[in-house]
C-alpha atoms as a PDB file:
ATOM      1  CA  UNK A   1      40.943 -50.750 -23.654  1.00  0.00           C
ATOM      2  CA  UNK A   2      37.453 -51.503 -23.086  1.00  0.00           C
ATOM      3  CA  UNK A   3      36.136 -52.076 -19.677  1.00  0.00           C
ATOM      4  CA  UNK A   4      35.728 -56.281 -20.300  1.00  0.00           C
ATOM      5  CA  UNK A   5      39.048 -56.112 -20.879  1.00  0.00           C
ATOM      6  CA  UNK A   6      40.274 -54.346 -17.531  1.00  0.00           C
ATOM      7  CA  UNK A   7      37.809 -56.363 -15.732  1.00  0.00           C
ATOM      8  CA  UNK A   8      39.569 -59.806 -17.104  1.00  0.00           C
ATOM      9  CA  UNK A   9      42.591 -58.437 -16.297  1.00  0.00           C
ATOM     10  CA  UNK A  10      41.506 -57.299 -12.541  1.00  0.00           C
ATOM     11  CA  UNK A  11      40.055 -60.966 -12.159  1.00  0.00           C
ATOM     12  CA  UNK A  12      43.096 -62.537 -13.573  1.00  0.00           C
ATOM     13  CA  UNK A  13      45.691 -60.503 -11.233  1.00  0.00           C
ATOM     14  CA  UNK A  14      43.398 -60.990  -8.376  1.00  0.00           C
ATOM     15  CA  UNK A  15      43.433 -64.965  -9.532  1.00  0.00           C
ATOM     16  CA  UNK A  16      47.127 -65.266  -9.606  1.00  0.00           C
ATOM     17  CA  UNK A  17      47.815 -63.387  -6.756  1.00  0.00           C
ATOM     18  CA  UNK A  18      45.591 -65.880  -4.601  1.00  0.00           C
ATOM     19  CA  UNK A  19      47.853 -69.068  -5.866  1.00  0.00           C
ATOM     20  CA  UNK A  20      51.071 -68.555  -3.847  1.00  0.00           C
ATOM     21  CA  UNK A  21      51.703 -68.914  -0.323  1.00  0.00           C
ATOM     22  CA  UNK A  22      50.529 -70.710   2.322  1.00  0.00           C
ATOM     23  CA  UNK A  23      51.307 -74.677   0.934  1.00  0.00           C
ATOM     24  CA  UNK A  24      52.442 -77.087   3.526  1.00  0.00           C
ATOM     25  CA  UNK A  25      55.533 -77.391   2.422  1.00  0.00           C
ATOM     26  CA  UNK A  26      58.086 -80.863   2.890  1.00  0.00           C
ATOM     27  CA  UNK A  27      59.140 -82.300   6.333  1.00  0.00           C
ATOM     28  CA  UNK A  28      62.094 -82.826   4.327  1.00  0.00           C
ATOM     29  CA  UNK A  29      65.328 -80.700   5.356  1.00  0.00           C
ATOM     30  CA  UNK A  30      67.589 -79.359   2.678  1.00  0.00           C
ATOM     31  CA  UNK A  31      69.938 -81.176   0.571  1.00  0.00           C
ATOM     32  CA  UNK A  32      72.579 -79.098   2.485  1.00  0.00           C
ATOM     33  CA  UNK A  33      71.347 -79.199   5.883  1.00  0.00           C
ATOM     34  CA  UNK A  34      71.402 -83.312   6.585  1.00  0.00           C
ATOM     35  CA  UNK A  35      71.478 -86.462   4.558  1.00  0.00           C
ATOM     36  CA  UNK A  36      68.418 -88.537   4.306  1.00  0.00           C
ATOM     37  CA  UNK A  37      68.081 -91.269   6.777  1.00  0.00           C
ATOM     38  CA  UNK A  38      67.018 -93.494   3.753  1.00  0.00           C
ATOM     39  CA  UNK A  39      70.048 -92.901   1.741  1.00  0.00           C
ATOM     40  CA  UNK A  40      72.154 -95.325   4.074  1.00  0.00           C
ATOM     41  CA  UNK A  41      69.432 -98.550   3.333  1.00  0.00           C
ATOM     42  CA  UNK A  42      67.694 -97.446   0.012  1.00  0.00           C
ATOM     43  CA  UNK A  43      69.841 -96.713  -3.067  1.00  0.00           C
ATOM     44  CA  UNK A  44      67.417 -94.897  -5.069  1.00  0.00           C
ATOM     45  CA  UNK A  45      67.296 -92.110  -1.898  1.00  0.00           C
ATOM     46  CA  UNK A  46      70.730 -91.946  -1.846  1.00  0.00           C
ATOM     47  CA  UNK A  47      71.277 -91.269  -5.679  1.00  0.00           C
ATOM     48  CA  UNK A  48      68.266 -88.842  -5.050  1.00  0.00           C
ATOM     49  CA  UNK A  49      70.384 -87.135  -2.623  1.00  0.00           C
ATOM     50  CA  UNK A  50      73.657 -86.907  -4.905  1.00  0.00           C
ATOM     51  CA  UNK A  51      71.901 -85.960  -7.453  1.00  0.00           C
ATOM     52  CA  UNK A  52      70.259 -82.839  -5.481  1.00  0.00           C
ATOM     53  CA  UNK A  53      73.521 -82.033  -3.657  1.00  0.00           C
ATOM     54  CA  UNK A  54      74.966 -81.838  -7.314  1.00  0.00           C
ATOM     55  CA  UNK A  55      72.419 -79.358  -8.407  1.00  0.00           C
ATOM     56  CA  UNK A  56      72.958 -77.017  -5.667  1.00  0.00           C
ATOM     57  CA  UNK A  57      75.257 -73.812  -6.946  1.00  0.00           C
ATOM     58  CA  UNK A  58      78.526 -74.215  -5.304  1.00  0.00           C
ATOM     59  CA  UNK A  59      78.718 -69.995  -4.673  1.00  0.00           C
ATOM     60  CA  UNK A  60      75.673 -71.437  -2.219  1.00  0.00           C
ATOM     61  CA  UNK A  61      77.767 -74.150  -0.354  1.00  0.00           C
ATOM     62  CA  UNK A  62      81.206 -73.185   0.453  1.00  0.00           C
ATOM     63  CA  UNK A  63      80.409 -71.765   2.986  1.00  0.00           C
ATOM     64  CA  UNK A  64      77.897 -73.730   5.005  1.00  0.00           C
ATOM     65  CA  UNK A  65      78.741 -76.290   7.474  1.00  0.00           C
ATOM     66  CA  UNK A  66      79.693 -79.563   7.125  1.00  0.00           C
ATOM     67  CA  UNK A  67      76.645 -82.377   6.841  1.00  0.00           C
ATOM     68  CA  UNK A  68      77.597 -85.457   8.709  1.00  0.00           C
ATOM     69  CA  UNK A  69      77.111 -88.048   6.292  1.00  0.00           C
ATOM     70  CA  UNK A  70      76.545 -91.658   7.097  1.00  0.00           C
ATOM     71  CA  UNK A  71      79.219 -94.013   7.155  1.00  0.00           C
ATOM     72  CA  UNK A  72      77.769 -95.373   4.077  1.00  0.00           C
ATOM     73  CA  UNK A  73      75.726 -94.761   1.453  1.00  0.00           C
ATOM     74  CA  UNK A  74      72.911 -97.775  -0.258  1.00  0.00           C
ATOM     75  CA  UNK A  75      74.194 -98.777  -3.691  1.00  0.00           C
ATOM     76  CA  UNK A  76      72.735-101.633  -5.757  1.00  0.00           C
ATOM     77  CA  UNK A  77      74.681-104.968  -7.042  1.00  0.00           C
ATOM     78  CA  UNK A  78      71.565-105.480  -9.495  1.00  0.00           C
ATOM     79  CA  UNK A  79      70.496-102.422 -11.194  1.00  0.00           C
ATOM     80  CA  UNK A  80      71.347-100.333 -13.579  1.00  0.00           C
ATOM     81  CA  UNK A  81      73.868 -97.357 -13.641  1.00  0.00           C
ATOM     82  CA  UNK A  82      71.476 -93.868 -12.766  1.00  0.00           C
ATOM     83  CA  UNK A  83      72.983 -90.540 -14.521  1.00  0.00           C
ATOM     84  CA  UNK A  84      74.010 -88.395 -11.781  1.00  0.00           C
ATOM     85  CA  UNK A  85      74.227 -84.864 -13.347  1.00  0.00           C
END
């Protein structure tokens, strides 16, 4: 290899490795640590929230505590079915 090429590669390493870390992350707790105050009023957070607990690995969840969940959940009289996967 010619010494270009190690010095792209040296600059693209050091690049990459000065991405990660440090972002501010969500003020949003887990999917398996509380339900979303919005998913008892808004119906699009709450299908949100299904839809996330759904995608969780269950090898990850049997054993964690129980969430308290609110009494109910939104739902909408008006619009159309959302695909929960």
């Amino acid at each position: 290899m010619s010494k270009q090429t190690l010095l792209m590669l040296g600059m693209t390493a050091a690049l990459l490795s000065a991405c990660g870390g440090g972002g501010g992350g969500s003020d949003r707790p887990a999917v398996t640590e509380a339900v979303p105050a919005a998913a008892a009023t808004d119906a699009g957070a709450a299908t949100t929230y299904v839809a996330a607990l759904t995608a969780e690995p269950a090898s990850t969840t049997d054993t964690l505590e129980p969430v308290a969940v609110p009494e109910t959940l939104a739902s909408s009289d008006t619009a159309e079915p959302a695909a929960v996967p």
